[in-house]
C-alpha atoms as a PDB file:
ATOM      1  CA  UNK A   1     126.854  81.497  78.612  1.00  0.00           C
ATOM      2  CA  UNK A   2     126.284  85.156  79.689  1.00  0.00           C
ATOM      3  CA  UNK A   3     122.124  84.260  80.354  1.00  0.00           C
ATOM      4  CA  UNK A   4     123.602  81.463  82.816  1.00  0.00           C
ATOM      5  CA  UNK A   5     126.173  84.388  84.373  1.00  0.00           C
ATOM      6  CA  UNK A   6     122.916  86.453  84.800  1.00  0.00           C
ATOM      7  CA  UNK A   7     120.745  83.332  86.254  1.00  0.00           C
ATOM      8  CA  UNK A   8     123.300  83.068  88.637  1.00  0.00           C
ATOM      9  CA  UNK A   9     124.031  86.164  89.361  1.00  0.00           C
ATOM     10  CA  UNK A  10     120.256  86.624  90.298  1.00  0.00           C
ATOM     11  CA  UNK A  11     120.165  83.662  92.468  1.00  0.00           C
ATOM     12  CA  UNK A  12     123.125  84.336  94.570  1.00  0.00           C
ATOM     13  CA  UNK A  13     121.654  87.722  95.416  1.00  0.00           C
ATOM     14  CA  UNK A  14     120.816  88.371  98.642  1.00  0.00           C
ATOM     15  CA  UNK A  15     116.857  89.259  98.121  1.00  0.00           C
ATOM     16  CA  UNK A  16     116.485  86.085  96.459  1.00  0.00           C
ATOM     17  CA  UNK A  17     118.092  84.016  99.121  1.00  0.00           C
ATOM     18  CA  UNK A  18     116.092  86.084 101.450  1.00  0.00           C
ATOM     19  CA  UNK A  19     112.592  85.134  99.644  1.00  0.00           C
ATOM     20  CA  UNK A  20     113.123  81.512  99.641  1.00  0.00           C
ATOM     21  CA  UNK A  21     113.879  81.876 103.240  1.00  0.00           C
ATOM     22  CA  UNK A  22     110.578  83.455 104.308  1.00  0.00           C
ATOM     23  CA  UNK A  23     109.006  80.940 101.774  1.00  0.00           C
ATOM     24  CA  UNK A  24     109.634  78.138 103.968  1.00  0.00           C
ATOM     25  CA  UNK A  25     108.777  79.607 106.899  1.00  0.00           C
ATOM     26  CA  UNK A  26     105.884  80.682 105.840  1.00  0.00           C
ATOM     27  CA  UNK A  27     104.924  76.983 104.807  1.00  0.00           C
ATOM     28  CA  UNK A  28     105.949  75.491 107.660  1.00  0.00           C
ATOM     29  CA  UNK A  29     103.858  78.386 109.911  1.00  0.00           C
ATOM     30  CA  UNK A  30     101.395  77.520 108.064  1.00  0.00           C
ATOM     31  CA  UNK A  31     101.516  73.707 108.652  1.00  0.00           C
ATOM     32  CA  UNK A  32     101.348  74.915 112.303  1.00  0.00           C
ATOM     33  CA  UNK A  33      98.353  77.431 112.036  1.00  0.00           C
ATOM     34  CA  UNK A  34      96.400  74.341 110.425  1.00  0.00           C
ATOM     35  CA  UNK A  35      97.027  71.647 113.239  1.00  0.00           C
ATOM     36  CA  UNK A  36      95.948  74.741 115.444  1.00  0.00           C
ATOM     37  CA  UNK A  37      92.484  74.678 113.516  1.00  0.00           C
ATOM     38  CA  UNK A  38      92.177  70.752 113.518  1.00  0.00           C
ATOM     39  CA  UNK A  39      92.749  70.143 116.653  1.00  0.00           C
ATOM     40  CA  UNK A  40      91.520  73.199 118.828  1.00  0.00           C
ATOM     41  CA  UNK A  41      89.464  75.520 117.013  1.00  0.00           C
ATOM     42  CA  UNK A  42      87.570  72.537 115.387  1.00  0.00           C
ATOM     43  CA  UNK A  43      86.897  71.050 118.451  1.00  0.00           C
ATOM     44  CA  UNK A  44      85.448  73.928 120.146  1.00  0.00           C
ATOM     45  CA  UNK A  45      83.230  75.110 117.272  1.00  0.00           C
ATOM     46  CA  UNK A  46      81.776  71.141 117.824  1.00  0.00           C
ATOM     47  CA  UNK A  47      81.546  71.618 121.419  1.00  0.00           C
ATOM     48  CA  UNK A  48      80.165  75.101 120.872  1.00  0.00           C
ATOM     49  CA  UNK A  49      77.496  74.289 118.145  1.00  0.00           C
ATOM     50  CA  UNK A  50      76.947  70.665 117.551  1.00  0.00           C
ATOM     51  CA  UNK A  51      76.658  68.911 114.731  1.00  0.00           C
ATOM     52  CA  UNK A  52      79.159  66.943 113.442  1.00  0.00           C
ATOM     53  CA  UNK A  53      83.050  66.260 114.158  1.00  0.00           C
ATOM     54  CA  UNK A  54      83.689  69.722 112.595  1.00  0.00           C
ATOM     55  CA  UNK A  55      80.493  71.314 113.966  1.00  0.00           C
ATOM     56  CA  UNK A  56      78.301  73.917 113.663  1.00  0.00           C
ATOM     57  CA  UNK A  57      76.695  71.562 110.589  1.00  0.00           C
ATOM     58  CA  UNK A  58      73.355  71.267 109.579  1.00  0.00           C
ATOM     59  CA  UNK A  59      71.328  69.961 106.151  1.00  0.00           C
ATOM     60  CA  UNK A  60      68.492  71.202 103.891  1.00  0.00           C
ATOM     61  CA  UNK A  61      67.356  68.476 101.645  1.00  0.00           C
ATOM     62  CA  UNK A  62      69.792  66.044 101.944  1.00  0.00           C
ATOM     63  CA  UNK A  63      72.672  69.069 101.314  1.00  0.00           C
ATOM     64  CA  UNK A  64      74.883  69.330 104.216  1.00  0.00           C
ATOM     65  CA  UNK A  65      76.369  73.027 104.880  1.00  0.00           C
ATOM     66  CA  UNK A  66      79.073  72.888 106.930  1.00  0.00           C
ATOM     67  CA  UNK A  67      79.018  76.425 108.505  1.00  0.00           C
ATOM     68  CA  UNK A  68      82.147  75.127 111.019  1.00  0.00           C
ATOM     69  CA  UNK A  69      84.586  74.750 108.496  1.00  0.00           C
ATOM     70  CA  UNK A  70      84.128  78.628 107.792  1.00  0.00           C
ATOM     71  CA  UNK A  71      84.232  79.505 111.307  1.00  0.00           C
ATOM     72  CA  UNK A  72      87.567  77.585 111.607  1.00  0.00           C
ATOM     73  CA  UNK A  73      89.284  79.658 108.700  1.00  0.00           C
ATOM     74  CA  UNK A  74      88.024  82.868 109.771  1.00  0.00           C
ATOM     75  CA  UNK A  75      88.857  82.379 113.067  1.00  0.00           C
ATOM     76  CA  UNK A  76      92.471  80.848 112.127  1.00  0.00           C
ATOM     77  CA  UNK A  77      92.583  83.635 109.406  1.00  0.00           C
ATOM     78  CA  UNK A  78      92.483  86.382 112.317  1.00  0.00           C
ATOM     79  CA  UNK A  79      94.676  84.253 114.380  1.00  0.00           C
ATOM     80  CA  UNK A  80      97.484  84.380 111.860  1.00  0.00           C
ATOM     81  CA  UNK A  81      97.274  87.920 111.203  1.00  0.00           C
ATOM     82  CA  UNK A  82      97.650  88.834 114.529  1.00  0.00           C
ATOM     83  CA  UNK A  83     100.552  86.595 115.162  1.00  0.00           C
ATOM     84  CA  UNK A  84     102.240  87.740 112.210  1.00  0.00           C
ATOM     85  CA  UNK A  85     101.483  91.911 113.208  1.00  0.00           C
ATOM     86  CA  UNK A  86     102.514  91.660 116.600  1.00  0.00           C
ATOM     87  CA  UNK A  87     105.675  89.434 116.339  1.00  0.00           C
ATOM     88  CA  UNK A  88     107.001  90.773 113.019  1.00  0.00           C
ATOM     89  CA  UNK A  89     105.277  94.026 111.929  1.00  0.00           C
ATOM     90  CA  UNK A  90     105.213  95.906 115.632  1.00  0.00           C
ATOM     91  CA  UNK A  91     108.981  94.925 116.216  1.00  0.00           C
ATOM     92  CA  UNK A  92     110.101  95.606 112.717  1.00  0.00           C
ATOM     93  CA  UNK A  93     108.344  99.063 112.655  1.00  0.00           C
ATOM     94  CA  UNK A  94     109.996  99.966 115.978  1.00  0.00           C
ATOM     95  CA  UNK A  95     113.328  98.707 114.693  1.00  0.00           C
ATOM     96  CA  UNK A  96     113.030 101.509 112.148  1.00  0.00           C
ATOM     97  CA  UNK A  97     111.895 103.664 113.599  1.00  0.00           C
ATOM     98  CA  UNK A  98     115.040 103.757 116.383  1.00  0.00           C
ATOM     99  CA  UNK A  99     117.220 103.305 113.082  1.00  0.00           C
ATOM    100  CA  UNK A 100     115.792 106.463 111.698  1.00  0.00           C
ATOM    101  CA  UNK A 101     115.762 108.489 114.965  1.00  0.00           C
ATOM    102  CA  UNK A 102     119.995 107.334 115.187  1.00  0.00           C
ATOM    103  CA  UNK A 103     121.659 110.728 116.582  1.00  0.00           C
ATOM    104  CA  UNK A 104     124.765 109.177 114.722  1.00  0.00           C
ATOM    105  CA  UNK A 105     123.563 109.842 111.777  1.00  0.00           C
ATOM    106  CA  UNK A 106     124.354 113.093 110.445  1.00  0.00           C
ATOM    107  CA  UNK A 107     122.480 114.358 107.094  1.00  0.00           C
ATOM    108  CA  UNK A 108     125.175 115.179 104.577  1.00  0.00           C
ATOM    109  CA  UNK A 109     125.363 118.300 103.721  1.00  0.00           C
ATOM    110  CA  UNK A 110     124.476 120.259 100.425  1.00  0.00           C
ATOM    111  CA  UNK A 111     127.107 121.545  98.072  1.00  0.00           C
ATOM    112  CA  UNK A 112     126.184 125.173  98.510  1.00  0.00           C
ATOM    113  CA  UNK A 113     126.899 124.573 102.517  1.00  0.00           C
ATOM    114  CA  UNK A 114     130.312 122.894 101.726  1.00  0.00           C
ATOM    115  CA  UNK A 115     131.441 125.529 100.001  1.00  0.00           C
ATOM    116  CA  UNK A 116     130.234 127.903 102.455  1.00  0.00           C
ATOM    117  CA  UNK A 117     132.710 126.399 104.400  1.00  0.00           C
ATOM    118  CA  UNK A 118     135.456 126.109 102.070  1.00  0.00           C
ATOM    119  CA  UNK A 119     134.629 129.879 101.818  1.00  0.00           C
ATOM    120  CA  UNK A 120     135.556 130.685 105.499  1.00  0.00           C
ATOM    121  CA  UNK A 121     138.285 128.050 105.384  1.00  0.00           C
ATOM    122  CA  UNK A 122     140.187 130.233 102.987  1.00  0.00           C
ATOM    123  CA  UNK A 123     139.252 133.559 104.601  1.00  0.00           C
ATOM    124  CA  UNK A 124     140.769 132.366 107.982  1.00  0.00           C
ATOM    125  CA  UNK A 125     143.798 131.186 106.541  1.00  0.00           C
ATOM    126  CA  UNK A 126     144.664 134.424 104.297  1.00  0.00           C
ATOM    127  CA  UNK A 127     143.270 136.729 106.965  1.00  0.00           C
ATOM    128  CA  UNK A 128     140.517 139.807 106.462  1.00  0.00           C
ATOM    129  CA  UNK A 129     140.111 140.888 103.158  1.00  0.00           C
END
């Protein structure tokens, strides 16, 4: 029973929870990344080369190399990257940093400067020595 306490224990965290989260959004981003290939970046790569409904297709002894189908992931490849940078890395990095730069936040202080004060504390109350 205490491997099942553990299981769950793990589950319910919050980094767990947190992955499977991201998981499906990254699936269904991804779902919308493809229809953004199929139906615009194919289309233009046929409009733009030729050859085929994909385009940008050509054959060499009855092979068929189907350069448009490359173009389309690279070109969706870059397109997700940059979507992903600029509306999750930029805003999270700036987040941070405004988090770090919080004048609220004071540094604690080290033991030798705590008793520093302690020091003077005690030398105030039972006047010069």
């Amino acid at each position: 029973m205490g491997a099942l306490r553990g299981f769950k224990d793990f589950i319910m965290r919050g980094n767990v929870i947190d992955l499977a989260i991201a998981v499906a959004i990254g699936l269904a981003f991804v779902a919308v990344v493809n229809a953004f290939g199929t139906a615009i970046i194919n289309p233009l790569i046929a409009v733009i080369f030729g050859g085929g409904s994909v385009g940008a297709t050509f054959e060499i002894r009855g092979v068929v190399f189907d350069i448009g189908l490359l173009l389309t992931a690279i070109l969706v490849f870059v397109a997700t990257a940059a979507i992903l940078y600029f509306l999750v890395v930029v805003p999270l990095s700036a987040w941070r940093t405004r988090a770090r730069s919080d004048p609220a936040e004071e540094t604690p202080e080290t033991d030798v400067e705590l008793l520093k004060q302690i020091r003077d504390l005690l030398r105030a109350q039972n006047g010069p020595a």
